[in-house]
Protein backbone atom coordinates (compact mmCIF):
# COMPACT_ATOMS: atom_id res chain seq x y z
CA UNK A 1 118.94 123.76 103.25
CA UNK A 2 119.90 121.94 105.98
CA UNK A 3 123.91 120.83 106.89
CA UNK A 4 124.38 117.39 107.32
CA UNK A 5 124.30 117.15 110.99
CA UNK A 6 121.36 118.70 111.07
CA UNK A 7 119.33 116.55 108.50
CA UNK A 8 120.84 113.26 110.73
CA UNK A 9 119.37 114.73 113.48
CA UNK A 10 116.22 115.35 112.07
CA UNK A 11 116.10 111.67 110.47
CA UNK A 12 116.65 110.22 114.13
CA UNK A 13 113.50 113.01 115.16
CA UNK A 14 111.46 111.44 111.85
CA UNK A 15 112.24 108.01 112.47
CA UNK A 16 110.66 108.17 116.66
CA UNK A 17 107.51 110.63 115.09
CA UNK A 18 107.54 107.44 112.38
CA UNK A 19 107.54 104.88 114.84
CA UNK A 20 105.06 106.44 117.00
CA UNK A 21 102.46 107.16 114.18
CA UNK A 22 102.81 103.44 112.89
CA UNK A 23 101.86 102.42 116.78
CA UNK A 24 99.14 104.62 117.02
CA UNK A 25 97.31 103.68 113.67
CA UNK A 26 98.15 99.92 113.97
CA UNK A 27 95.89 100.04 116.90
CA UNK A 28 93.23 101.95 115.46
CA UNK A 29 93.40 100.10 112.58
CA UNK A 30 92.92 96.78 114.27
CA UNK A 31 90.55 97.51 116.52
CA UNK A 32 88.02 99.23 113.78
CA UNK A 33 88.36 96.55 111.57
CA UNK A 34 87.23 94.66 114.11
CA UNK A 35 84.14 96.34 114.80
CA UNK A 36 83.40 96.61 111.04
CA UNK A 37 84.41 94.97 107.19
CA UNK A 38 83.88 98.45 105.61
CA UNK A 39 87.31 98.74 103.18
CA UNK A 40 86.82 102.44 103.70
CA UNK A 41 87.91 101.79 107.18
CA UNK A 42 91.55 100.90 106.16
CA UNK A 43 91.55 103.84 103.78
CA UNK A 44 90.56 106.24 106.83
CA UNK A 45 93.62 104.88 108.68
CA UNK A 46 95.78 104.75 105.82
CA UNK A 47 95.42 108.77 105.61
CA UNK A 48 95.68 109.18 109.08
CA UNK A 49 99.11 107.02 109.06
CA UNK A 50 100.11 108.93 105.70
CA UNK A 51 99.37 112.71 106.14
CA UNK A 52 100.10 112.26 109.97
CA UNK A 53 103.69 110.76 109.85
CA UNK A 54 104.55 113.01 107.12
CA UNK A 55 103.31 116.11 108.94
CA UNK A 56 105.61 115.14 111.68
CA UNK A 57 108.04 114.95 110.10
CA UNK A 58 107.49 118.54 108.20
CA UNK A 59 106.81 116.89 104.85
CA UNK A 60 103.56 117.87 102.49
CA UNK A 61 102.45 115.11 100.35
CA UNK A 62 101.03 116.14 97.20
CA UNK A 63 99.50 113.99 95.01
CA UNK A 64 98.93 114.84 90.96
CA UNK A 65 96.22 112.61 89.49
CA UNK A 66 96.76 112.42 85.28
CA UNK A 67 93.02 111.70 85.75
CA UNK A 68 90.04 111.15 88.09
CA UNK A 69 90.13 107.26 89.33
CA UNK A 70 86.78 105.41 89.22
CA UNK A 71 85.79 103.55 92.27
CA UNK A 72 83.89 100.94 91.28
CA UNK A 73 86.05 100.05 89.17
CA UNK A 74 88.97 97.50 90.99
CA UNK A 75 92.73 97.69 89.56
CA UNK A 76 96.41 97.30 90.34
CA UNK A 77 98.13 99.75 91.57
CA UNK A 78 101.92 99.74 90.55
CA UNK A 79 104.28 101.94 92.44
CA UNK A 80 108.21 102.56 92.05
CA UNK A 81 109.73 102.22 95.43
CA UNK A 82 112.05 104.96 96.98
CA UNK A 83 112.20 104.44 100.34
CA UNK A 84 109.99 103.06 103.47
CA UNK A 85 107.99 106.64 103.52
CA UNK A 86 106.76 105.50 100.26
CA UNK A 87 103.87 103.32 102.05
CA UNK A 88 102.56 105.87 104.03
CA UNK A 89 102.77 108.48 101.47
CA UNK A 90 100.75 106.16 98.77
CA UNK A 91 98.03 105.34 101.43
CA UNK A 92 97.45 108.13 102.06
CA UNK A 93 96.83 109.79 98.53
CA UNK A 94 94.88 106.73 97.00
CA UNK A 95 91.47 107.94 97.48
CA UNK A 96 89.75 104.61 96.62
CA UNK A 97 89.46 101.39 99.02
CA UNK A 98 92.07 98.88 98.39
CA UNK A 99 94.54 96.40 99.73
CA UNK A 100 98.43 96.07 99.99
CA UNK A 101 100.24 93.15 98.15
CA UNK A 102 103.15 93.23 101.06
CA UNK A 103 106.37 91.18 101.92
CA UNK A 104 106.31 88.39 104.21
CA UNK A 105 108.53 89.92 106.93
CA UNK A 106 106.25 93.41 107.26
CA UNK A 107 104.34 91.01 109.37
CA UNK A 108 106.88 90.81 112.02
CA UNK A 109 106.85 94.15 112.36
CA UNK A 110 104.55 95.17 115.94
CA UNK A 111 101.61 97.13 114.91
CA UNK A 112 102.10 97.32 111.09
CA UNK A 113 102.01 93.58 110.71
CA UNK A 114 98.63 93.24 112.77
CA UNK A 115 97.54 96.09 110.99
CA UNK A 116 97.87 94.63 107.27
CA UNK A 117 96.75 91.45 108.31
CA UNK A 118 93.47 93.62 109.64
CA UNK A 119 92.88 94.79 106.45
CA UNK A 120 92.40 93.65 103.03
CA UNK A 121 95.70 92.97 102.01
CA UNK A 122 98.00 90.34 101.10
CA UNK A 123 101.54 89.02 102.81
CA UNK A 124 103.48 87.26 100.03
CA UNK A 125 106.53 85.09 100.80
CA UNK A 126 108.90 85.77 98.00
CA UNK A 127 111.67 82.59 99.85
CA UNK A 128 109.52 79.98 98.00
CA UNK A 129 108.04 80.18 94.53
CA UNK A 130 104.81 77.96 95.11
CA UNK A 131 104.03 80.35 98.15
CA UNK A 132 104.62 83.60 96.24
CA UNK A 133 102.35 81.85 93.43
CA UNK A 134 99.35 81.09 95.78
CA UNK A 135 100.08 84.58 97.64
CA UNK A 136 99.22 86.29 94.18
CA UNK A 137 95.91 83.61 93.79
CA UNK A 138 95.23 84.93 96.84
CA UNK A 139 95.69 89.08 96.03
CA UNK A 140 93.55 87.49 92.45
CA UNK A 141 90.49 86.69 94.26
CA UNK A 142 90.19 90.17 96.29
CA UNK A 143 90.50 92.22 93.03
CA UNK A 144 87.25 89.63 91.73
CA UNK A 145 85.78 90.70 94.77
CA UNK A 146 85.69 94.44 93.94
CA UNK A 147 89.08 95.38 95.58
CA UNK A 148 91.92 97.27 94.13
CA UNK A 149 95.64 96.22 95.58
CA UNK A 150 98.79 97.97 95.55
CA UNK A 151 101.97 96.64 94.58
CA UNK A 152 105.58 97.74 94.86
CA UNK A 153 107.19 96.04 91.00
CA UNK A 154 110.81 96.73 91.76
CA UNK A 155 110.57 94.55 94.92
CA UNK A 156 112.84 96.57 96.92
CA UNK A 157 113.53 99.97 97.87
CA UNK A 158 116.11 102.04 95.65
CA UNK A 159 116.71 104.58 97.78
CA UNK A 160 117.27 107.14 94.47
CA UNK A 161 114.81 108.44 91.84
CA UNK A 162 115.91 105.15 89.62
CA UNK A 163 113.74 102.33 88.36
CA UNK A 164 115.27 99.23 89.23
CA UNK A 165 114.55 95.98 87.11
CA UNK A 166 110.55 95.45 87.54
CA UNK A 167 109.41 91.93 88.56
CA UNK A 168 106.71 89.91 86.49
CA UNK A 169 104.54 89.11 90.02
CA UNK A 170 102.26 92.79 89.87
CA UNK A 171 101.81 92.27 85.56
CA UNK A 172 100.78 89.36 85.67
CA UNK A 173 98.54 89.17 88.70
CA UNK A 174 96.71 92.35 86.48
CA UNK A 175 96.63 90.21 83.28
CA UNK A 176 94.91 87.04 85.47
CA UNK A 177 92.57 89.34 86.93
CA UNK A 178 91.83 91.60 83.58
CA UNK A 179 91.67 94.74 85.19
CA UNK A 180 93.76 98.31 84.69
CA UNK A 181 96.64 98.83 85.80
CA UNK A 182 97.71 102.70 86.69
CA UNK A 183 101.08 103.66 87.17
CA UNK A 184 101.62 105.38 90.76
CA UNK A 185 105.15 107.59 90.80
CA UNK A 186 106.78 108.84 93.84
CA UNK A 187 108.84 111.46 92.44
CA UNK A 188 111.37 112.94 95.39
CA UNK A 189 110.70 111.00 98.65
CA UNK A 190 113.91 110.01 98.85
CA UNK A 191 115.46 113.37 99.15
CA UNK A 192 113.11 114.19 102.21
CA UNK A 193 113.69 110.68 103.97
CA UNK A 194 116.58 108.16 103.13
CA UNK A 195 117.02 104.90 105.13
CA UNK A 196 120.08 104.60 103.92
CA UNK A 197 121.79 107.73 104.13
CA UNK A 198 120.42 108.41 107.76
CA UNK A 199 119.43 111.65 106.52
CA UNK A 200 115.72 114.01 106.76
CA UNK A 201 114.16 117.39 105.88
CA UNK A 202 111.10 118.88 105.55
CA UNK A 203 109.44 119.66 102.12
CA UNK A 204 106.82 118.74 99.35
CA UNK A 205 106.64 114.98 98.46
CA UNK A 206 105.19 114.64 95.09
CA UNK A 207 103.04 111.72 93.98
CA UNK A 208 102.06 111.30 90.25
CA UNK A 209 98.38 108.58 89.87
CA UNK A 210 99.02 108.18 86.01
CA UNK A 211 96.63 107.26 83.85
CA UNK A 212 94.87 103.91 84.03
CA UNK A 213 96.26 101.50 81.41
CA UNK A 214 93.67 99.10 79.64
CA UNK A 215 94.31 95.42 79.40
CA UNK A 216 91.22 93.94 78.64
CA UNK A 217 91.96 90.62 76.20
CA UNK A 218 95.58 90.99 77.42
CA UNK A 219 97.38 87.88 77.89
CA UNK A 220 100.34 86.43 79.95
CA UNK A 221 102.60 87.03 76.15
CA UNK A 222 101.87 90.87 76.66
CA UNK A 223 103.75 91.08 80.14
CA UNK A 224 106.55 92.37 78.56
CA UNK A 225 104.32 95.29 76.72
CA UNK A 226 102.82 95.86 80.02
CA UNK A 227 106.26 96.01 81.91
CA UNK A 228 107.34 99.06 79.36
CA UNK A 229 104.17 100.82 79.56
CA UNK A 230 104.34 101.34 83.11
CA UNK A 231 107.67 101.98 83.00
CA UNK A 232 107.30 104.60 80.24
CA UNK A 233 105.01 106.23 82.11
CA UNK A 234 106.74 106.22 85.56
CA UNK A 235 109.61 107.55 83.43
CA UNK A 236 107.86 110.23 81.83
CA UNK A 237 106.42 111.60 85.23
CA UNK A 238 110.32 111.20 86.71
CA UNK A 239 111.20 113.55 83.93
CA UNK A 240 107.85 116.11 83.94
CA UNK A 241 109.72 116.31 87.64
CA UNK A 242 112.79 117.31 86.15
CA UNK A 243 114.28 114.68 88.69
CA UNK A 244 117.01 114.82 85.95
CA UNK A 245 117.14 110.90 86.75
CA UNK A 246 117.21 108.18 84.13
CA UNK A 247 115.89 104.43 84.87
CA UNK A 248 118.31 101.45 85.45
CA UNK A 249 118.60 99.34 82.25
């Protein structure tokens, strides 16, 4: 295990390998979506971001699936949020084509922003309700088009193995589009990379793709239902973990 000192050090080492990797497949990304519409193209890069970044920084992503995911087959992806690792990490082990639903201000970001905006994902600007609600329209019509998104529910990063409150935005944008929803669970990356405690290591990051959850005939009144059932499940794979964590109320 490594002392304090050491794991700042190492964070300040992840966070240049980090920053380099995002430059590196921003481009790429950019300028092959450019040359061609294939959503496998963004899934290519994804991995390349994912598994590269993390191998920098000495970290093995491995990714549990409860079952095999169809890929014809669109859905929303809904994934507790540990810390910024967590987007690499989850591009890189969703094996099917699909398309962020990310925060406005990742598009200031050089690289990432003209990366996402490459691909077939979707900003939304959480400052004003009728632009979040035409953001989600938006992230509707790409999953009628054949293309899964992924969406963070909590909003924010905890930093910790807890489930904050979830927000209504990913449930019900899965109820408009009546398609599956499957629970995505990153179990410990906040013990290998933390933000907010300036601190790194290598190890295994583990990544649980539950089962897909069926909402067909769901309506906006079943939200709440849908809420729980995620959140039993991300649960349930937090304690198969033995994370020892419990979920915020």
């Amino acid at each position: 295990m490594l002392g304090t000192f050491l794991q700042r050090v190492f964070f300040a080492w992840a966070l240049l390998w980090a920053t380099l990797m995002t430059v590196v497949c921003g481009i790429g990304t950019v300028i092959t979506l450019s040359l061609t519409s294939n959503p496998r193209a963004f899934n290519f890069w994804s991995t390349v971001w994912g598994v590269g970044m993390a191998a920098g920084m000495g970290i093995l992503i491995r990714t549990r699936f409860s079952e095999p995911l169809a890929s014809d087959q669109p859905v929303v992806f809904a994934i507790n949020h540990q810390v910024a690792l967590d987007i690499p990490a989850v591009g890189s082990a969703i094996p099917i084509p699909f398309g962020w639903v990310a925060k406005e201000e990742l598009k200031r970001i050089p690289f990432l922003g003209q990366a996402i905006r490459s691909s077939p994902s979707v900003f939304i600007d959480r400052s004003h309700p009728k632009k979040s609600v035409e953001s989600m329209k938006r992230a509707g019509e790409k999953i009628r088009d054949g293309v899964s998104v992924a969406i963070f529910p909590e909003g924010s990063r905890s930093h910790s193995a807890e489930l904050a409150q979830f927000k209504r935005g990913a449930f019900l944008l899965a109820i408009e589009a009546q398609v599956p929803v499957v629970p995505v669970t990153v179990i410990n990356a906040h013990k290998l990379f933390n933000e907010k405690t300036k601190k790194a290591r290598p190890g295994i990051m583990n990544i649980r793709i539950g089962t897909p959850i069926e909402i067909t005939g769901w309506t906006r009144n079943d939200i709440p239902r849908l809420m729980e059932d995620v959140r039993d499940a991300m649960t349930q794979h937090l304690s198969e973990a033995g994370t020892g964590e419990k979920r915020l109320p």
